[in-house]
Protein backbone atom coordinates (compact mmCIF):
# COMPACT_ATOMS: atom_id res chain seq x y z
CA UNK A 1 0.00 0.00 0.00
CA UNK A 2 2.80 2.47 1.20
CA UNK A 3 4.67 1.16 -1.76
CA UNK A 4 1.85 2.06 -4.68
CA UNK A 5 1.35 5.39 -2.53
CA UNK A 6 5.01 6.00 -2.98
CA UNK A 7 5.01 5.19 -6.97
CA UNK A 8 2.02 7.28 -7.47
CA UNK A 9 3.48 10.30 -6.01
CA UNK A 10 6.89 9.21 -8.09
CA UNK A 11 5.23 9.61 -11.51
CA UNK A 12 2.72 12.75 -10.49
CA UNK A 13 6.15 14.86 -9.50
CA UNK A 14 7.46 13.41 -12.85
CA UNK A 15 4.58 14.17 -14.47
CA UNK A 16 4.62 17.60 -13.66
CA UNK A 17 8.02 18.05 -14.03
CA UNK A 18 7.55 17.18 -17.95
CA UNK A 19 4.85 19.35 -18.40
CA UNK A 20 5.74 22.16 -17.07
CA UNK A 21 9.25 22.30 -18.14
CA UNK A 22 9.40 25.05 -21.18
CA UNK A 23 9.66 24.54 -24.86
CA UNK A 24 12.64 25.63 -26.59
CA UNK A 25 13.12 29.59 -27.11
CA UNK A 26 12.37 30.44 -30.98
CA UNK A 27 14.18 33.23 -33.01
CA UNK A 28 11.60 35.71 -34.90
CA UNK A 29 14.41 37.59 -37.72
CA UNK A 30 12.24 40.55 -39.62
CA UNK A 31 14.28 41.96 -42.35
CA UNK A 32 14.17 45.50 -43.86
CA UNK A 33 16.00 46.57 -47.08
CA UNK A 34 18.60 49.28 -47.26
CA UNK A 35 17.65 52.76 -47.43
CA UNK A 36 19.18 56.14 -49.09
CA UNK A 37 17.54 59.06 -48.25
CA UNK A 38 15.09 60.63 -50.58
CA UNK A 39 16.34 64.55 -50.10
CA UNK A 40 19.89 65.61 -49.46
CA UNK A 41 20.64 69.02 -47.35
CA UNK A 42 23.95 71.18 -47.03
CA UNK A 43 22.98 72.74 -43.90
CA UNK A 44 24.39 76.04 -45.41
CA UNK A 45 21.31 77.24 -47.12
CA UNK A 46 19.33 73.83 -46.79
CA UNK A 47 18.53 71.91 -43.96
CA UNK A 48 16.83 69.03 -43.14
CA UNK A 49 13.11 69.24 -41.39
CA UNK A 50 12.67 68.48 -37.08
CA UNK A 51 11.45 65.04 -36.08
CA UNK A 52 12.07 61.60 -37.67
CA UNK A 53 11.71 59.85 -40.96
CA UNK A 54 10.77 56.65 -41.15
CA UNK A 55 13.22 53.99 -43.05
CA UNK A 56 10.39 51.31 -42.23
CA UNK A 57 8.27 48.93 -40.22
CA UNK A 58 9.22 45.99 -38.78
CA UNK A 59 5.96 43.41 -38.92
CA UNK A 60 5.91 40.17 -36.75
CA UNK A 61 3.71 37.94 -35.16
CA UNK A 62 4.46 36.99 -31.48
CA UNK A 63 3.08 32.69 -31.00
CA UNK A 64 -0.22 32.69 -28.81
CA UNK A 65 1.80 32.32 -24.91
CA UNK A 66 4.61 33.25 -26.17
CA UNK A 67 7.23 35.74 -24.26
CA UNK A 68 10.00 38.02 -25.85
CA UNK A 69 12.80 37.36 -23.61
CA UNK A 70 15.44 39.29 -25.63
CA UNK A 71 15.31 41.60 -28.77
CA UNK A 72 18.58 42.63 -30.59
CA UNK A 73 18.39 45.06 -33.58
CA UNK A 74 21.70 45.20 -36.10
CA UNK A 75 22.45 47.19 -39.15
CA UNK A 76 24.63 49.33 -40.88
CA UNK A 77 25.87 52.90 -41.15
CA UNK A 78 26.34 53.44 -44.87
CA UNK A 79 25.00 50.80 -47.59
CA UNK A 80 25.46 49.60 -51.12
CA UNK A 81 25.34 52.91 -52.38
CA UNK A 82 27.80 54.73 -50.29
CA UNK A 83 30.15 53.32 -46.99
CA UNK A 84 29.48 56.72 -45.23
CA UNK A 85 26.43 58.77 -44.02
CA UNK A 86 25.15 61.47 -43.09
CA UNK A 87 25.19 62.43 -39.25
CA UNK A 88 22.14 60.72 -37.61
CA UNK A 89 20.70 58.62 -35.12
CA UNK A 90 18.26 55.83 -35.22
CA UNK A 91 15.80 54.29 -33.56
CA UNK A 92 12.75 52.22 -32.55
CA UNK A 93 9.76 53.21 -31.81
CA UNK A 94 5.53 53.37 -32.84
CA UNK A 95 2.90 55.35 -33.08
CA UNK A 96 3.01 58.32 -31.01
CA UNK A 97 6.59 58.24 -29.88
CA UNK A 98 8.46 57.20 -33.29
CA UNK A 99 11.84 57.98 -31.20
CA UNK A 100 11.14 55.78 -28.21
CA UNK A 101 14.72 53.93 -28.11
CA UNK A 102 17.93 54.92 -29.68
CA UNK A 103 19.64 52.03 -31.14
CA UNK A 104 22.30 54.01 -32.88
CA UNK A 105 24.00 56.73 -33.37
CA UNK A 106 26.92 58.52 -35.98
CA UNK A 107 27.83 62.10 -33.91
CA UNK A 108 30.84 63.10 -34.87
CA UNK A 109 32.53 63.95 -37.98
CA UNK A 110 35.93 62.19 -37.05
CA UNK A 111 33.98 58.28 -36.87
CA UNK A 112 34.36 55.42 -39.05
CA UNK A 113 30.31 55.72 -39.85
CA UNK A 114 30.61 59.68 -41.45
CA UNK A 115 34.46 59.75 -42.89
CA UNK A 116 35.18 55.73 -44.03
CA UNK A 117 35.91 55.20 -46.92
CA UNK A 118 36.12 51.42 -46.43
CA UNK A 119 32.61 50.46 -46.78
CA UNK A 120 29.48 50.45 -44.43
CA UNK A 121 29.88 50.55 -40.81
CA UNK A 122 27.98 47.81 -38.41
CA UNK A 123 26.18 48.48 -35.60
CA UNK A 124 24.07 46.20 -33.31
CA UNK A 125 21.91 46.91 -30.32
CA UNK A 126 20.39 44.77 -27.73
CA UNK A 127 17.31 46.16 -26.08
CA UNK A 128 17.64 46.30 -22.09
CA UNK A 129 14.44 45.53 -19.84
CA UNK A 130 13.51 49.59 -19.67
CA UNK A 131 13.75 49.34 -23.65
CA UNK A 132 11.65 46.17 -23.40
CA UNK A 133 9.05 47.76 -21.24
CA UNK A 134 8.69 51.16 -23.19
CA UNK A 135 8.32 49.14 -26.33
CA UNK A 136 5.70 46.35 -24.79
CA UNK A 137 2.44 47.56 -26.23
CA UNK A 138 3.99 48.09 -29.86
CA UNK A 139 5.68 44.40 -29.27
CA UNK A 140 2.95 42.64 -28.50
CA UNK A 141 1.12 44.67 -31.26
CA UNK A 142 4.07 42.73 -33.83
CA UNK A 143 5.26 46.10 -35.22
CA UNK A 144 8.07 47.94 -34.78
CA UNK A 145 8.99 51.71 -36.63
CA UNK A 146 12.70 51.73 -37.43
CA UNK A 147 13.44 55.44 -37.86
CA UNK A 148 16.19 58.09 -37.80
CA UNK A 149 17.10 61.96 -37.18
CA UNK A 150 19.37 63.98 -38.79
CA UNK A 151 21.90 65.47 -36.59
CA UNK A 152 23.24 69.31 -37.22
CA UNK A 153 26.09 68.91 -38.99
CA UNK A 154 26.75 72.57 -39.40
CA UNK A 155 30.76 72.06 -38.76
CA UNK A 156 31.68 70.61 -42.01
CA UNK A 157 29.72 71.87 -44.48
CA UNK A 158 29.43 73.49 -48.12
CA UNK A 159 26.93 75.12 -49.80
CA UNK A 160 26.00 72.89 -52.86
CA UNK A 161 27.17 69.67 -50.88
CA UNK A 162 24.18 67.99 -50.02
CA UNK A 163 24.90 65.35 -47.60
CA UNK A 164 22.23 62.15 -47.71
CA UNK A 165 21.55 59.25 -44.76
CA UNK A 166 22.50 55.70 -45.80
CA UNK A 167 21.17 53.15 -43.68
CA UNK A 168 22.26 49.30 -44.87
CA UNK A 169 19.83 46.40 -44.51
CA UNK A 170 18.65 46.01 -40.53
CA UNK A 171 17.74 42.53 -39.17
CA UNK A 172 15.57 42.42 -35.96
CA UNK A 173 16.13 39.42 -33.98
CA UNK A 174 13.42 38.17 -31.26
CA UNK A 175 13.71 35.83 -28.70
CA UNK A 176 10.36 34.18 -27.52
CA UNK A 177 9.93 31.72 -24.98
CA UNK A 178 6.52 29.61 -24.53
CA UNK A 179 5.48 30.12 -21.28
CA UNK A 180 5.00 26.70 -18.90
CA UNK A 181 1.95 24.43 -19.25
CA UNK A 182 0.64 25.33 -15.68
CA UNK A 183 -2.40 24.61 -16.14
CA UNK A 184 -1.75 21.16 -18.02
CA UNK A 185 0.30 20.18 -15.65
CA UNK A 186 -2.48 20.33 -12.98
CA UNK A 187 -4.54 18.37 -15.19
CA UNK A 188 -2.02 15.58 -16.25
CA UNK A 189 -1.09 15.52 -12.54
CA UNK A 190 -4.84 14.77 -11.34
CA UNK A 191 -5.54 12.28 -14.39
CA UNK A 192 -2.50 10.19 -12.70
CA UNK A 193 -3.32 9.73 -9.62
CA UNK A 194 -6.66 8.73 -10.58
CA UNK A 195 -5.56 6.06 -13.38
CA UNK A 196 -3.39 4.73 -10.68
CA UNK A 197 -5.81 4.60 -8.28
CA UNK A 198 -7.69 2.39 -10.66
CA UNK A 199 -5.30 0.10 -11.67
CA UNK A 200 -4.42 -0.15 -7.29
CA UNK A 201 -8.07 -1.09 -7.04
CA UNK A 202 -7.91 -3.83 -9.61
């Protein structure tokens, strides 16, 4: 009796411990094509207007219990069309607040992203928890504006240089995790006992 009491308890705790033990975190990569400015400005006697622009919209679908345990963004200073660009900043962000998290930036005249002449210049950013929590609604909602600012760039200019913003292809990179079957394990626990209780009665 102790011994069937003891086996039944056995398999429940196993039970449970193979239902509730997670899934295997997924990957969710959302692509977006380079991008070349459509105006250029010389910030002598053009410059370029306030706010952002958008260079586009990432789209995604998070799985039904699924959570985003890690989000990375990486692109590119420059692109196909030139290996420099402009001075700017970019970021993600939504509806309402289009600069919500800077994920970038090329400040100053003297770095590898404005004066190279090498090609395009990497950059990756992984969001932190604050980032994660400002950008939870929009998340959730599976989309994502990728956008940028131009920065002044008054100390190196010409009049009749117009200087453009290059942005190479940018990959975003989600991490979801299923969340545990609580509530199957409850269930599978239950159904154990009682099958075993049948088969002790037997």
């Amino acid at each position: 009796m102790a011994k069937q009491k003891l086996t039944a308890a056995i398999l429940s705790l196993g039970a449970a411990f193979v239902l509730t033990t997670p899934a295997r975190a997924g990957t969710i990569f959302v692509n977006l094509p380079s991008y070349d400015s459509p105006n250029g400005y010389d910030f002598v006697t053009t410059f370029p207007p306030g706010g952002s622009t958008t260079i586009g919209t990432f789209t995604f679908s998070i799985p039904a219990g699924g959570t985003v345990a890690g989000v990375t963004i990486s692109g590119a200073f420059g692109n196909g069309d030139s290996g420099t660009t402009a001075l700017s900043d970019y970021y993600l962000g939504f509806s309402g607040d289009e600069t919500a998290v800077e994920v970038a930036s090329c400040d100053s005249i003297l770095a590898n992203c404005y004066s190279a002449e090498n090609g395009p210049t990497p950059w990756t950013y992984t969001l932190t928890a604050g980032n994660l929590s400002t950008l939870a609604s929009a998340i959730a909602g599976g989309s994502l504006d990728f956008t940028y600012t131009w920065d002044n760039n008054t100390q190196f200019a010409f009049a009749g240089y117009d200087q453009y913003v290059y942005a190479g292809a940018s990959t975003l990179d989600i991490q979801v995790t299923p969340e545990p079957a609580t509530v199957l394990m409850c269930f599978g626990g239950l159904a154990l006992i009682a099958t075993l209780r049948r088969f002790r009665r037997v």
